[in-house]
Protein backbone atom coordinates (compact mmCIF):
# COMPACT_ATOMS: atom_id res chain seq x y z
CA UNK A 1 34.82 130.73 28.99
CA UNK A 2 31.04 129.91 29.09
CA UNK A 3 29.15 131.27 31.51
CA UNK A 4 27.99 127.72 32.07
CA UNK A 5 31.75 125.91 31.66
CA UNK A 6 31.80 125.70 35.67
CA UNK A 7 29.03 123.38 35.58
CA UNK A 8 30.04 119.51 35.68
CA UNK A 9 26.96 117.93 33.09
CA UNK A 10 28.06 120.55 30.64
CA UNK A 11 31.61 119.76 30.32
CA UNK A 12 33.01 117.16 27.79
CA UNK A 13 34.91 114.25 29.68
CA UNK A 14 38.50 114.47 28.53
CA UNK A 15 39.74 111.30 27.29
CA UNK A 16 43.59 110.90 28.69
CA UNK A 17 46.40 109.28 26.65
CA UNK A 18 46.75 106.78 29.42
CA UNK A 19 43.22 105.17 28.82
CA UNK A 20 43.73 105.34 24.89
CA UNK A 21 47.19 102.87 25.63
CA UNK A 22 44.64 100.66 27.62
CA UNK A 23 42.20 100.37 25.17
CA UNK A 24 44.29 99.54 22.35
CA UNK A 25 46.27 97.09 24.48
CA UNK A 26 42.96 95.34 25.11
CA UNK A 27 41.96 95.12 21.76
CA UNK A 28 45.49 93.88 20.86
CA UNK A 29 45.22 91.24 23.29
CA UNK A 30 41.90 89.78 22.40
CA UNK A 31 43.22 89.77 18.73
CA UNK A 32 46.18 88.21 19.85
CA UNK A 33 43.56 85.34 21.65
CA UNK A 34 41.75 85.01 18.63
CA UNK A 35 44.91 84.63 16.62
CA UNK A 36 46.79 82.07 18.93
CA UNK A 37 42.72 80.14 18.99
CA UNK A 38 42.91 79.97 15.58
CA UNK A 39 46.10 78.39 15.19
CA UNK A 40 45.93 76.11 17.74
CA UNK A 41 46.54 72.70 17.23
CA UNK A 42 43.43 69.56 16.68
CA UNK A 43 44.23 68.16 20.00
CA UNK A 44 43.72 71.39 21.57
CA UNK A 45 40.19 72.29 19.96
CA UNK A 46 39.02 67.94 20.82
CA UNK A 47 40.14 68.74 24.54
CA UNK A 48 38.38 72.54 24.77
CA UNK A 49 34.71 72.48 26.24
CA UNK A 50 31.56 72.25 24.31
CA UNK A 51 30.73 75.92 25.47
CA UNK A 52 34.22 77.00 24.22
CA UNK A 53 33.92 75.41 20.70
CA UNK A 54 30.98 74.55 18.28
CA UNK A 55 30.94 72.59 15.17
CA UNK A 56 28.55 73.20 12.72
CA UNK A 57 27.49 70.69 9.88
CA UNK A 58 28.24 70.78 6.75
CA UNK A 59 27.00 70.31 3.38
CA UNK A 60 29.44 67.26 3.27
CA UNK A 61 28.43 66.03 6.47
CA UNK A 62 24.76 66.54 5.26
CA UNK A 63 25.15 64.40 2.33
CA UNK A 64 26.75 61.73 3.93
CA UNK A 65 23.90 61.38 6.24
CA UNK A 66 21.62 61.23 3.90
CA UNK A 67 23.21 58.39 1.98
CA UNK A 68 24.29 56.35 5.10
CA UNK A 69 20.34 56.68 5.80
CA UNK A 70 19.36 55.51 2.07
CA UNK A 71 21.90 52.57 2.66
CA UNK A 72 20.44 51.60 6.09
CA UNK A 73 16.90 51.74 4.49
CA UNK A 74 17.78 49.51 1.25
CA UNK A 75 19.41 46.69 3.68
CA UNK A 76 16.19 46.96 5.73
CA UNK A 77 14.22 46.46 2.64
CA UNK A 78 16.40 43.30 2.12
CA UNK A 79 16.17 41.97 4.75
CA UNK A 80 12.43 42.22 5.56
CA UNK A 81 12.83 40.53 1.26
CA UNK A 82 15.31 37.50 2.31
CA UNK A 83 12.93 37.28 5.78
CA UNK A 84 10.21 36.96 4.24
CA UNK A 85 11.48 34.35 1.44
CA UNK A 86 12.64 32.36 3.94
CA UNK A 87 9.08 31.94 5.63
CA UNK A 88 7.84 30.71 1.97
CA UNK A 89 10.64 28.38 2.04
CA UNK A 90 9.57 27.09 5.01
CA UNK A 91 5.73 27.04 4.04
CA UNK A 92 6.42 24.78 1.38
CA UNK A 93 8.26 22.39 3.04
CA UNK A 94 5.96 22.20 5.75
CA UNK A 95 2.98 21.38 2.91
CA UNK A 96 5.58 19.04 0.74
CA UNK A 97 6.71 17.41 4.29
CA UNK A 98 2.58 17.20 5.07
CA UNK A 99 1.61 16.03 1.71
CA UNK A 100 4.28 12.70 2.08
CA UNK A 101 3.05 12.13 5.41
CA UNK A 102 -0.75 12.15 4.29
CA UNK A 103 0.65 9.87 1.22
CA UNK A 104 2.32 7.19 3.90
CA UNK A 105 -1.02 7.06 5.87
CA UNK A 106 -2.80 6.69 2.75
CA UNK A 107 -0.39 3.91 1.15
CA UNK A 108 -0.46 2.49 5.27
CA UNK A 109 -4.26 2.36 4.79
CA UNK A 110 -4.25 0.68 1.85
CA UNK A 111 -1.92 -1.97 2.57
CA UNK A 112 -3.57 -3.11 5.58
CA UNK A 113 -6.87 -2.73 3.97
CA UNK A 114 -5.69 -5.48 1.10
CA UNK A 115 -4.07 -7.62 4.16
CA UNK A 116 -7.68 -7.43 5.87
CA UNK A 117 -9.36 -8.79 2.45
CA UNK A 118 -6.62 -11.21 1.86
CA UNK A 119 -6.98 -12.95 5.37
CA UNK A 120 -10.65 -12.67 5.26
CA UNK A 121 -10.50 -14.86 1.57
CA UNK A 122 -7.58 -17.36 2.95
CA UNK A 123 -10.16 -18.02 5.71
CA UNK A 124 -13.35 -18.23 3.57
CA UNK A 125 -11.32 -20.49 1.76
CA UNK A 126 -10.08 -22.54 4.42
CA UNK A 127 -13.46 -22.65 6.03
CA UNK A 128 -14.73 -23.84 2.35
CA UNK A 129 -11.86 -26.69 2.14
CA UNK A 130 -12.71 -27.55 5.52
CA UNK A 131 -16.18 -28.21 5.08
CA UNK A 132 -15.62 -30.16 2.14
CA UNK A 133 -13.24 -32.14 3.83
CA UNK A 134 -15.89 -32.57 6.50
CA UNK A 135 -18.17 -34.00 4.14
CA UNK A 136 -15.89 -36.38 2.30
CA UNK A 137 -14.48 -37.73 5.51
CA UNK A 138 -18.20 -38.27 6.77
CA UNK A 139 -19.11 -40.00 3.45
CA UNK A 140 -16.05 -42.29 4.00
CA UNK A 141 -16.46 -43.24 7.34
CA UNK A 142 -16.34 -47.09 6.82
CA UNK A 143 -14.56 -46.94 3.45
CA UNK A 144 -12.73 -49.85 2.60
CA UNK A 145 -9.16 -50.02 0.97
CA UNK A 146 -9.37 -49.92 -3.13
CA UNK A 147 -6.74 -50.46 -5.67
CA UNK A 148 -3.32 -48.49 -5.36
CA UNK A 149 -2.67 -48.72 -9.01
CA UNK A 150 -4.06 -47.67 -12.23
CA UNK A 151 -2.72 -50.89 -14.12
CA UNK A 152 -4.48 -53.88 -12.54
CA UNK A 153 -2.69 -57.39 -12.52
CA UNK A 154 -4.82 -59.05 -10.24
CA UNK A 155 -7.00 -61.56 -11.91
CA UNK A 156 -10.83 -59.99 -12.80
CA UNK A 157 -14.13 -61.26 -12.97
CA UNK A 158 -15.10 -61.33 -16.40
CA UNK A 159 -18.29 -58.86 -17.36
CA UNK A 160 -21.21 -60.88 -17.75
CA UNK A 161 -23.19 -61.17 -21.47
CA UNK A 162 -24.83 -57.78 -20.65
CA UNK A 163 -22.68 -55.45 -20.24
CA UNK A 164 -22.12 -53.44 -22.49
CA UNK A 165 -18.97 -52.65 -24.26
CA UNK A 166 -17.28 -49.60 -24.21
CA UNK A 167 -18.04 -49.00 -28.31
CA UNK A 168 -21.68 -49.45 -28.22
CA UNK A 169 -21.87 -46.67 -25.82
CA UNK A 170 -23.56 -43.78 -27.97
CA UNK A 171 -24.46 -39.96 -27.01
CA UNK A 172 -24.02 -38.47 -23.44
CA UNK A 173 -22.78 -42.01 -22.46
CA UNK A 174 -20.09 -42.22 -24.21
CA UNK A 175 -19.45 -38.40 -23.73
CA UNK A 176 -19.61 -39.42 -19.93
CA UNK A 177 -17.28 -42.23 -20.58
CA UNK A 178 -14.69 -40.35 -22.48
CA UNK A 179 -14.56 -37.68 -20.19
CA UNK A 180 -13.53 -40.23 -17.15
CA UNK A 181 -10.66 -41.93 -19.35
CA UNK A 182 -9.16 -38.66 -20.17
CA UNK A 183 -8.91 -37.93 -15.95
CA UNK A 184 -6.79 -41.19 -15.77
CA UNK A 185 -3.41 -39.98 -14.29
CA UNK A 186 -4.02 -37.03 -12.47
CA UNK A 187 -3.97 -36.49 -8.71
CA UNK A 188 -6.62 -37.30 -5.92
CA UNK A 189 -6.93 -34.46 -3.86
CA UNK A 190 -10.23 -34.62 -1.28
CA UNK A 191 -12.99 -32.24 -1.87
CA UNK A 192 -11.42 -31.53 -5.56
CA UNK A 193 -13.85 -31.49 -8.40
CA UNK A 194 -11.25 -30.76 -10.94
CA UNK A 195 -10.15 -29.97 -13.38
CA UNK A 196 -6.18 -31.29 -12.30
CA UNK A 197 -7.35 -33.10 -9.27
CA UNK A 198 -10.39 -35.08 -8.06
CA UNK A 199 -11.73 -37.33 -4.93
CA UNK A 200 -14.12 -39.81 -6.01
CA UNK A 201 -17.48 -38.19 -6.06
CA UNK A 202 -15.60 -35.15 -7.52
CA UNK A 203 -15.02 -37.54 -10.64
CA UNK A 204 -18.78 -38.52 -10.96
CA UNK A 205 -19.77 -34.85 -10.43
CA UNK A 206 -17.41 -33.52 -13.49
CA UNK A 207 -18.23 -36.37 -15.68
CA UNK A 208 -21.92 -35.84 -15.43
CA UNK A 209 -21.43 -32.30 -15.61
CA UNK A 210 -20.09 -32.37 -19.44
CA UNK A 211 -23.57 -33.86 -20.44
CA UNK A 212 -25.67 -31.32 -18.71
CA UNK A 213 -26.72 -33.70 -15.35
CA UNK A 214 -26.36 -32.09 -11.85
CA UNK A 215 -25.64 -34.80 -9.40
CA UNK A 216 -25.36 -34.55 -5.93
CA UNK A 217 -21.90 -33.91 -4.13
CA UNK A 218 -21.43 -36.80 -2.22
CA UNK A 219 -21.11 -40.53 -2.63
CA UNK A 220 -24.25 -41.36 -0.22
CA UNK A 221 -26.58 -39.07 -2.12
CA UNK A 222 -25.28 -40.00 -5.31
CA UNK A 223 -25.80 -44.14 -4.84
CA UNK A 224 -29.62 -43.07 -4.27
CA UNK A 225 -30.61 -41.13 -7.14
CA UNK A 226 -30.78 -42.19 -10.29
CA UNK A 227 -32.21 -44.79 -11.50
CA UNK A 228 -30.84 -48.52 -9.59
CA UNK A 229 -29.59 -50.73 -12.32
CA UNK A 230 -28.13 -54.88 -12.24
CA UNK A 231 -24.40 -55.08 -12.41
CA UNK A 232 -25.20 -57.47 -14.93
CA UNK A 233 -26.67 -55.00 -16.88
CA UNK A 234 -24.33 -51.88 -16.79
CA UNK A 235 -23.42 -49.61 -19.39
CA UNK A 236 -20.91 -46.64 -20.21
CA UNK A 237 -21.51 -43.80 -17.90
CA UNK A 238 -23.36 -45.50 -15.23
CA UNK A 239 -21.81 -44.37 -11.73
CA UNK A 240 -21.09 -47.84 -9.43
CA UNK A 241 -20.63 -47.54 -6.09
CA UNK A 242 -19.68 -49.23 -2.70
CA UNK A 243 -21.65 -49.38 0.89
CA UNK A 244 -25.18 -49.55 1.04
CA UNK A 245 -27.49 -47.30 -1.34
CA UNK A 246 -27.77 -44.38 0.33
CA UNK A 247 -24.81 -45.23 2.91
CA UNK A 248 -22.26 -45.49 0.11
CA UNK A 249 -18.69 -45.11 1.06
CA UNK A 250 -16.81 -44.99 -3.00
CA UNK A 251 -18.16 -44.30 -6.42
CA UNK A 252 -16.94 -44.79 -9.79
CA UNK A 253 -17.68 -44.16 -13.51
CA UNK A 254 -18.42 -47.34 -15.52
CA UNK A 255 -16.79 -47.21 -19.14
CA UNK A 256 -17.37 -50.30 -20.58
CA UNK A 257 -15.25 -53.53 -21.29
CA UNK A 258 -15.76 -54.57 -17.56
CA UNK A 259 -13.43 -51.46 -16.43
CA UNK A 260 -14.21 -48.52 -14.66
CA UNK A 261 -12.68 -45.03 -14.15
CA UNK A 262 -12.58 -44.10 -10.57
CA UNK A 263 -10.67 -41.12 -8.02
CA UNK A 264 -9.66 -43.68 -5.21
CA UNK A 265 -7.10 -42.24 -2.90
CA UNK A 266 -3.86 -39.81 -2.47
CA UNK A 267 -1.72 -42.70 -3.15
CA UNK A 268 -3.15 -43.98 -6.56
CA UNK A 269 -4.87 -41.13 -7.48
CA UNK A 270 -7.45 -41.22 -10.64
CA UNK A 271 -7.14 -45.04 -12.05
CA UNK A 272 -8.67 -47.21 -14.69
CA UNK A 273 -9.33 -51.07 -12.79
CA UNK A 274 -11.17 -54.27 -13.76
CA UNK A 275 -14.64 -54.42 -12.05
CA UNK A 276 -13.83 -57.14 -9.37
CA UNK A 277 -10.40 -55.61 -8.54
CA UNK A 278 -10.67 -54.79 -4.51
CA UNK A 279 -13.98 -56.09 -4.29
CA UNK A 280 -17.19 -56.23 -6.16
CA UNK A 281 -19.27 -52.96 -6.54
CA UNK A 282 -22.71 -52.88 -4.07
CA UNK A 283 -24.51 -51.71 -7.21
CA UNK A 284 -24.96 -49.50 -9.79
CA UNK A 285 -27.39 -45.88 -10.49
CA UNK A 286 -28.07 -44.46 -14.01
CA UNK A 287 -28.39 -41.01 -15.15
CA UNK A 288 -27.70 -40.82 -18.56
């Protein structure tokens, strides 16, 4: 023995049979854990604690993120695509929906814009007929009654040696004549001046008119111009009238043959009558 053998930190701790069995039943038992772990069953390793069991991704798992994200990305992309589609849908309807709207106000505008202009022209005309009728009713204030028919049967006072006949009217006269037969038959209609209807100055004014001579509008101004002329003396064109010169109240175109051509109311309407049917003229003016 070694001088030194008594001494405790110099001997070798003897391991004893009974702490080898220990040790090797330990190990057993852990492997035993580790086995039993292993095969235990999936409802076992869902119930055990996070701390007891950790899952680790795989390369699987991995993958299938990946793709699920690519997926999720794409339908975003489509969406924000169909989203933003939609908002140019709605743009143009708003500008189509707009663009009728302004074409109703427009079409509005223009309606009642023609509406304006055509009441404004019914009155100018109205205002225009009435002033015409004005003057014709002033001019006729103590007008008499004249023939009602264009086909006299009364009896007629024979035209003196001097008048003329309707043939040996020449030139503008006869022109003047002419044009007052061809008016027999069509309506009297007060303040016309033709052409398809006539009141009595109307008549005179037209006839004139074909042979260049501007006459005044009504029957007072006409019976004083012209030149005053015998009823015994008359000729084709010459314009009789009724009333005072000046204060006439009818005129009528002379056309020879002891007839004349004259507009004398709504009733009889433009006529051809013997001189002394409803009463002898006043007198008689010349202009041609």
């Amino acid at each position: 023995m070694s001088s030194n053998a008594h001494i405790r930190r110099h001997r070798k701790p003897r391991r004893s049979a009974r702490n080898t069995l220990i040790s090797t039943g330990v190990a057993g038992g852990v492997l035993t854990t580790l086995a039993v772990t292993g095969a235990a069953s999936p409802a076992s390793v869902q119930t055990a604690s996070p701390v007891d069991t950790v899952e680790m991704p795989t390369l699987g798992d991995l993958v299938s993120q990946g793709a699920d994200e690519a997926v999720y990305a794409t339908q975003s992309i489509a969406v924000q695509y169909e989203l933003r589609a939609e908002q140019a849908e709605a743009a143009g309807k708003a500008r189509k929906a707009a663009a009728r709207t302004a074409k109703v106000a427009a079409e509005k505008e223009r309606k009642a814009a023609e509406a304006a202009a055509e009441r404004a022209r019914q009155a100018a005309e109205k205002r225009a007929e009435e002033a015409r009728a004005a003057e014709t009713r002033a001019s006729r204030s103590t007008q008499r009654t004249l023939p009602g028919t264009s086909t006299a049967t009364a009896p007629a006072t024979a035209p003196t040696t001097n008048q003329a006949p309707a043939s040996a009217a020449t030139g503008s006269a006869a022109a003047v004549a002419a044009f007052a037969r061809a008016q027999v038959g069509k309506p009297y209609v007060m303040g016309a001046t033709g052409p398809n209807a006539y009141d009595c100055s109307g008549l005179t004014t037209a006839a004139l008119r074909q042979v260049g001579v501007s006459l005044p509008r009504t029957s007072q101004a006409q019976s004083a111009a012209g030149t005053e002329v015998g009823l015994g003396n008359l000729r084709p064109g010459d314009i009789l009238y009724w009333g005072g010169k000046g204060s006439a109240t009818h005129v009528a175109i002379y056309v020879g043959d002891g007839k004349y051509v004259g507009a004398q109311n709504p009733r009889a309407g433009v006529g051809m009558y013997d001189m002394g049917w409803g009463g002898t003229p006043s007198g008689a003016v010349r202009f041609v």
